[in-house]
Protein backbone atom coordinates (compact mmCIF):
# COMPACT_ATOMS: atom_id res chain seq x y z
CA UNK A 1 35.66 183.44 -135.65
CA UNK A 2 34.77 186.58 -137.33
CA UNK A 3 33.60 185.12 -140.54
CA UNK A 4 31.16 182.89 -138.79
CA UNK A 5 29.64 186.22 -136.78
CA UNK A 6 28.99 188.49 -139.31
CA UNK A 7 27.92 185.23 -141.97
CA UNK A 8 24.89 184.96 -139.77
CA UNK A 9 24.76 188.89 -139.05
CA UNK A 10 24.14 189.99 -142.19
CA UNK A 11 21.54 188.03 -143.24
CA UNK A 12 19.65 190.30 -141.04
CA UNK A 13 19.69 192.71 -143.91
CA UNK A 14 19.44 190.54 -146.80
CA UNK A 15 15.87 189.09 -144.81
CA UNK A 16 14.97 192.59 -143.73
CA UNK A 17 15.20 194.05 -147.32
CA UNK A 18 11.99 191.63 -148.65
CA UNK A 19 8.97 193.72 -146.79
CA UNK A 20 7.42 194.59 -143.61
CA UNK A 21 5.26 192.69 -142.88
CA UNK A 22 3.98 191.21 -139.55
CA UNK A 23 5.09 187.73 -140.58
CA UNK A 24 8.69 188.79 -141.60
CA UNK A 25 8.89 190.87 -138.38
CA UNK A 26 7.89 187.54 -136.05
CA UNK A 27 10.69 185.92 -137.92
CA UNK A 28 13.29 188.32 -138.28
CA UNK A 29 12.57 189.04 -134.12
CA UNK A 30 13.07 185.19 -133.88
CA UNK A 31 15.85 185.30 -135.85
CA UNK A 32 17.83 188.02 -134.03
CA UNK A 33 17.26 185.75 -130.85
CA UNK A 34 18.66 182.79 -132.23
CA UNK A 35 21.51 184.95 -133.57
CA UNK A 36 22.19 186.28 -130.57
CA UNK A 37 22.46 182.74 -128.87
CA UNK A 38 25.07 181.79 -131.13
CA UNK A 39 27.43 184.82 -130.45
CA UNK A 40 27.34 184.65 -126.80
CA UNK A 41 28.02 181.12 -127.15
CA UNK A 42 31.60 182.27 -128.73
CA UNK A 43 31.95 185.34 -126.67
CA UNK A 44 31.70 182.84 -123.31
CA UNK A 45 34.66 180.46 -124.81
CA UNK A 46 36.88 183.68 -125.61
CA UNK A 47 35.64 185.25 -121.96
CA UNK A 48 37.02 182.07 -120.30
CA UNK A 49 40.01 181.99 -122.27
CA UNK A 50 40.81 185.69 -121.16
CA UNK A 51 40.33 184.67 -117.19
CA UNK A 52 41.81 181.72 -117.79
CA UNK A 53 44.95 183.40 -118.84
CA UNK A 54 44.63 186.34 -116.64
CA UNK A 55 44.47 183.28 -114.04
CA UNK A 56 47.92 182.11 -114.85
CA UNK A 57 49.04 185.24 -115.67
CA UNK A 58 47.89 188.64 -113.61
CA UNK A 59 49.83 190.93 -115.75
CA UNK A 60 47.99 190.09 -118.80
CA UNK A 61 44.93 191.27 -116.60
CA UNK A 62 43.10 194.40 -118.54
CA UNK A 63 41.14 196.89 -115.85
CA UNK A 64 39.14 198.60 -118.77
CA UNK A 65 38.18 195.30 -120.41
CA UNK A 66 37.17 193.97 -117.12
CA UNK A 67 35.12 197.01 -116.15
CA UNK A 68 33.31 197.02 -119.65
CA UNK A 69 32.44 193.28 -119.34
CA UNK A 70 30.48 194.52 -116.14
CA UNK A 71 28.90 197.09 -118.01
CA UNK A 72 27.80 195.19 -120.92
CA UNK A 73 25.98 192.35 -118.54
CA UNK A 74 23.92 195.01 -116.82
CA UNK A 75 22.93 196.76 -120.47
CA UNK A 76 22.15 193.15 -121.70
CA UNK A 77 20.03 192.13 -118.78
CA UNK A 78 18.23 196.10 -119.01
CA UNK A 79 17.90 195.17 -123.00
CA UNK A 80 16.02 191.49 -121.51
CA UNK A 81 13.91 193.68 -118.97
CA UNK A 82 12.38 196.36 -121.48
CA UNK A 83 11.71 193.44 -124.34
CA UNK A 84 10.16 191.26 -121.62
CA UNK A 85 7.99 193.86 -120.04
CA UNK A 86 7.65 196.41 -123.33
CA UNK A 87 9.52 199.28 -121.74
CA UNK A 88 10.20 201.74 -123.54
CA UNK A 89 13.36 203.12 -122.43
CA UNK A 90 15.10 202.81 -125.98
CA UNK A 91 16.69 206.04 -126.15
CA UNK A 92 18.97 205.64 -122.67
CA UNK A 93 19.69 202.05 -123.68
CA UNK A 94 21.01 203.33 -127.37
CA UNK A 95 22.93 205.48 -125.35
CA UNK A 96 24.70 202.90 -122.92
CA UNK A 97 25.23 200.59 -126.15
CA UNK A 98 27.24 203.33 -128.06
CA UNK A 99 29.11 204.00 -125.18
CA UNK A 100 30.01 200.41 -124.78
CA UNK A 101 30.94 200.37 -128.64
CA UNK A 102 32.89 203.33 -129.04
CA UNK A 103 35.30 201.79 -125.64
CA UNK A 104 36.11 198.75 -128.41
CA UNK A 105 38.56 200.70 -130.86
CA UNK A 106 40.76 201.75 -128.07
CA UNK A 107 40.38 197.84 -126.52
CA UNK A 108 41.76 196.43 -129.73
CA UNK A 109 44.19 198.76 -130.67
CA UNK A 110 42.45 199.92 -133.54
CA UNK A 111 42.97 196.55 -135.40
CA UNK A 112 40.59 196.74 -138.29
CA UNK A 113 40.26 192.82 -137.68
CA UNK A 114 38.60 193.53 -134.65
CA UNK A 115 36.31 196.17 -135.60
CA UNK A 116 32.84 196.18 -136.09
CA UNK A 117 31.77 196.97 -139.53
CA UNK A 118 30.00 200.65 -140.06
CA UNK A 119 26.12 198.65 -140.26
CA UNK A 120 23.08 200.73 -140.25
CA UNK A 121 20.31 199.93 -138.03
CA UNK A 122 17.18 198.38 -139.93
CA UNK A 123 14.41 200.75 -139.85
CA UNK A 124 11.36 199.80 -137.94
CA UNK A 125 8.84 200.70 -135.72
CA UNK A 126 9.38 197.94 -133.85
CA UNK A 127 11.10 198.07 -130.46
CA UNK A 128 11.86 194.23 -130.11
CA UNK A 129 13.37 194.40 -133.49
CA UNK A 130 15.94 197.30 -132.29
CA UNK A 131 16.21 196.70 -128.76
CA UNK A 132 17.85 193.10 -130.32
CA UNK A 133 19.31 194.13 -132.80
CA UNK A 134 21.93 195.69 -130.50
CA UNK A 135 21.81 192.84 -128.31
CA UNK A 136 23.62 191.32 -131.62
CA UNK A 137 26.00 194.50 -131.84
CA UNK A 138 27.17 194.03 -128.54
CA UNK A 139 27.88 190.49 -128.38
CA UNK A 140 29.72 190.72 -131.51
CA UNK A 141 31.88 193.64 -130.22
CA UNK A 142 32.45 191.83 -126.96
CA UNK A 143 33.05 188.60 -128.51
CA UNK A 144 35.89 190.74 -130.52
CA UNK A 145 37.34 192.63 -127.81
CA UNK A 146 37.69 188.96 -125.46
CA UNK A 147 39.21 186.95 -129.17
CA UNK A 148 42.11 189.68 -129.43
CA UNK A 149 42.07 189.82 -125.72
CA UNK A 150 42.97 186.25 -125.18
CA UNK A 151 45.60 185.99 -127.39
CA UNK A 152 48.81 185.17 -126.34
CA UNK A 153 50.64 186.40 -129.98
CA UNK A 154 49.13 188.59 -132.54
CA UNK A 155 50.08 190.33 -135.01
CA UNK A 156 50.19 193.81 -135.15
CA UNK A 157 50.54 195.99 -138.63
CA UNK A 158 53.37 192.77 -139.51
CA UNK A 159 54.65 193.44 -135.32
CA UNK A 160 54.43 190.25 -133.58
CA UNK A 161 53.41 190.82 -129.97
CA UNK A 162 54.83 187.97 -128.29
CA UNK A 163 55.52 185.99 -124.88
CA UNK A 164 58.71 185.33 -123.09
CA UNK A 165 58.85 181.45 -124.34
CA UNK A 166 61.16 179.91 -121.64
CA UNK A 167 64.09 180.69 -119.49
CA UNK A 168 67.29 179.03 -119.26
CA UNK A 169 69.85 179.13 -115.84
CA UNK A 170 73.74 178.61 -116.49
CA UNK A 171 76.38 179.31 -114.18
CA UNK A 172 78.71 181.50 -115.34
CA UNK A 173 82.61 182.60 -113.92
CA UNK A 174 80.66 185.72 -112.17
CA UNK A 175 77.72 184.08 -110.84
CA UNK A 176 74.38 182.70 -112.71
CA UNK A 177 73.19 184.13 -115.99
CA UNK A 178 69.45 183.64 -117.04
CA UNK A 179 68.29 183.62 -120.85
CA UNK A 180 65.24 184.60 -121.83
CA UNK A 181 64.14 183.47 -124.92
CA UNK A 182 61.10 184.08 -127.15
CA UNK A 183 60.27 181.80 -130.62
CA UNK A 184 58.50 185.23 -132.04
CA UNK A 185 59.97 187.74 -130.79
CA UNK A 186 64.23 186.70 -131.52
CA UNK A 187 64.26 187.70 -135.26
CA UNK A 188 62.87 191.38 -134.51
CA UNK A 189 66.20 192.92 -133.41
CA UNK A 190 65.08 196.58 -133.85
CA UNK A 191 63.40 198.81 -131.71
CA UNK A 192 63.49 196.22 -128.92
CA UNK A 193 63.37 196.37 -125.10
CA UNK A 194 62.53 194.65 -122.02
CA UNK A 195 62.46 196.07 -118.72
CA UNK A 196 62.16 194.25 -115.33
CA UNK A 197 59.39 195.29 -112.95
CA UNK A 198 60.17 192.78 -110.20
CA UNK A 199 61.48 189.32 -108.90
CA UNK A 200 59.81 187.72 -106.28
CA UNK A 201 61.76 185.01 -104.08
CA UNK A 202 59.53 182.35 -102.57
CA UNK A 203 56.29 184.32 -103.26
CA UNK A 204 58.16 187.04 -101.69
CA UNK A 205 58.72 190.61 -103.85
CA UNK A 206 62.91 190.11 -103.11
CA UNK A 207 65.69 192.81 -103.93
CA UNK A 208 67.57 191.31 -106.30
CA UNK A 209 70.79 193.02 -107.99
CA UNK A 210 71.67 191.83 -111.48
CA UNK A 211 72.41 193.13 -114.67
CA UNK A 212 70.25 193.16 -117.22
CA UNK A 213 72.15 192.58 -121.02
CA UNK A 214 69.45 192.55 -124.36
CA UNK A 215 70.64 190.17 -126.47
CA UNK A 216 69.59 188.15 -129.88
CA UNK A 217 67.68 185.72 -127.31
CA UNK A 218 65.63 188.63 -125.64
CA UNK A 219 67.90 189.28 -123.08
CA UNK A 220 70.50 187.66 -120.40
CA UNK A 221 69.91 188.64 -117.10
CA UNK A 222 73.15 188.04 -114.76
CA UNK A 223 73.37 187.77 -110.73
CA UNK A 224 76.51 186.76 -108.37
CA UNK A 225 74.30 184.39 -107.01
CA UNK A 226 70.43 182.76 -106.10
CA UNK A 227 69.53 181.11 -103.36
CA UNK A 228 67.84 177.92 -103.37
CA UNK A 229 64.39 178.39 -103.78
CA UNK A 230 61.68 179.81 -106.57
CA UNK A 231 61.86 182.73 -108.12
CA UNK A 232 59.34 184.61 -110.15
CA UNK A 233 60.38 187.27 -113.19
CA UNK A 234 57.87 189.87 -113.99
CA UNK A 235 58.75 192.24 -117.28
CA UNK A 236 57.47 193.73 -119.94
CA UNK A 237 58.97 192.93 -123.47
CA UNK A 238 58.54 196.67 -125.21
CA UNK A 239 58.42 197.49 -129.19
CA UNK A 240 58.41 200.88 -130.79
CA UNK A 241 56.42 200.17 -134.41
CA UNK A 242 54.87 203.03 -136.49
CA UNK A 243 55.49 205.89 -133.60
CA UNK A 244 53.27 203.53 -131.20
CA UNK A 245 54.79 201.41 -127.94
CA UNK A 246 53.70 198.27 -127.69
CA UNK A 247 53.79 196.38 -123.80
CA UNK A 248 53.90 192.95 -123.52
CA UNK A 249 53.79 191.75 -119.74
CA UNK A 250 55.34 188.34 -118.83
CA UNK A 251 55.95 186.73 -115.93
CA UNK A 252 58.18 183.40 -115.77
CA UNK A 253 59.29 180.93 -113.12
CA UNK A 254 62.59 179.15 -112.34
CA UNK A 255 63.73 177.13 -109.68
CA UNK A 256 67.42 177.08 -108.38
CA UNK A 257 68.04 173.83 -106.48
């Protein structure tokens, strides 16, 4: 995805580099627009994917991310406004943009694959040439932020961050034991954890005593008993990699019949 963004982005610089002139400012303005167009096109397919996940899974839901996706509509639409009507508020909306930009780092854990590269604004007198020129900046951050956002396993620094792949129900001489088990995340065996945060019964938050054993698998989680009914797990699988904590929320379903 990125290669295709910034292919297209930097021939803004390449065509801005010939000369100033009114005709290569018409096109280069066009040019920005159509650029634009094609971004937001990929940041709305990795927006739905991140609320279609979020959907299925609430945990995976990210406040900040959410909050900045509000902020960046009402910049974009104030960006529309001033080109539409020639305001000249450029100063305030350079502001919000950076604001919105320097949020993206801490969105993406610092992955330099998700980083916007260090470009310099073309310089112009022309405010439709700036004013979309970030309108390109954005999208391209955004469409970054919602990519690593959506994904379900990444890699991080050679770290997999992974999902809780199934979970399997045995009954054991002491009750029922539950495996969790995760493709990924089995052949990291260091600096490993998984906590519990709940287990709802029936769409019901339930108190639930078991004892929770990590394992090769990810973990077995053992109970006297369950009732018949469904049952929800919510967790967090938790790696320690380079002095940083990595969270990983999962929730799974099983049904005891």
């Amino acid at each position: 995805m990125k290669n295709r963004i910034l292919v297209y982005f930097l021939a803004i610089f390449a065509l801005f580099s010939c000369n100033n002139q009114q005709a290569e400012l018409t096109e280069m303005n066009s040019f920005l627009q159509a650029n634009y167009e094609f971004n937001n096109r990929t940041l709305n397919k990795n927006k739905g994917d991140y609320y279609r996940i979020i959907e299925e899974m609430p945990t995976r839901k990210i406040e900040k991310l959410n909050q900045l996706d509000s902020q960046f509509e009402r910049l974009i639409s104030k960006i529309d406004s001033a080109i539409t009507n020639k305001e000249n508020n450029l100063k305030s909306i350079v502001a919000e943009s950076n604001e919105i930009l320097s949020e993206i780092p801490k969105l993406v854990d610092n992955r330099k694959d998700y980083l916007l590269p260090e470009f310099k604004q073309p310089k112009s007198d022309s405010d439709d040439l700036s004013l979309k020129y970030i309108k390109n900046r954005l999208v391209i951050g955004m469409a970054y932020v919602f990519e690593y956002a959506s994904r379900k396993t990444y890699s991080v620094d050679g770290l997999y961050k992974v999902d809780v792949d199934s979970v399997i129900s045995q009954k054991t001489d002491n009750g029922i034991k539950l495996t969790l088990t995760s493709r990924f995340g089995q052949p990291i065996k260091e600096n490993r954890h998984i906590l519990i945060n709940k287990i709802k019964f029936n769409g019901k938050e339930e108190k639930v005593d078991f004892k929770l054993k990590e394992n090769y698998s990810i973990a077995d989680i053992e109970l006297d008993s369950l009732q018949t009914g469904i049952y929800e797990i919510n967790g967090i699988l938790r790696f320690y990699h380079r002095e940083q904590k990595f969270d990983i929320p999962f929730e799974k379903t099983i049904k005891v019949e």
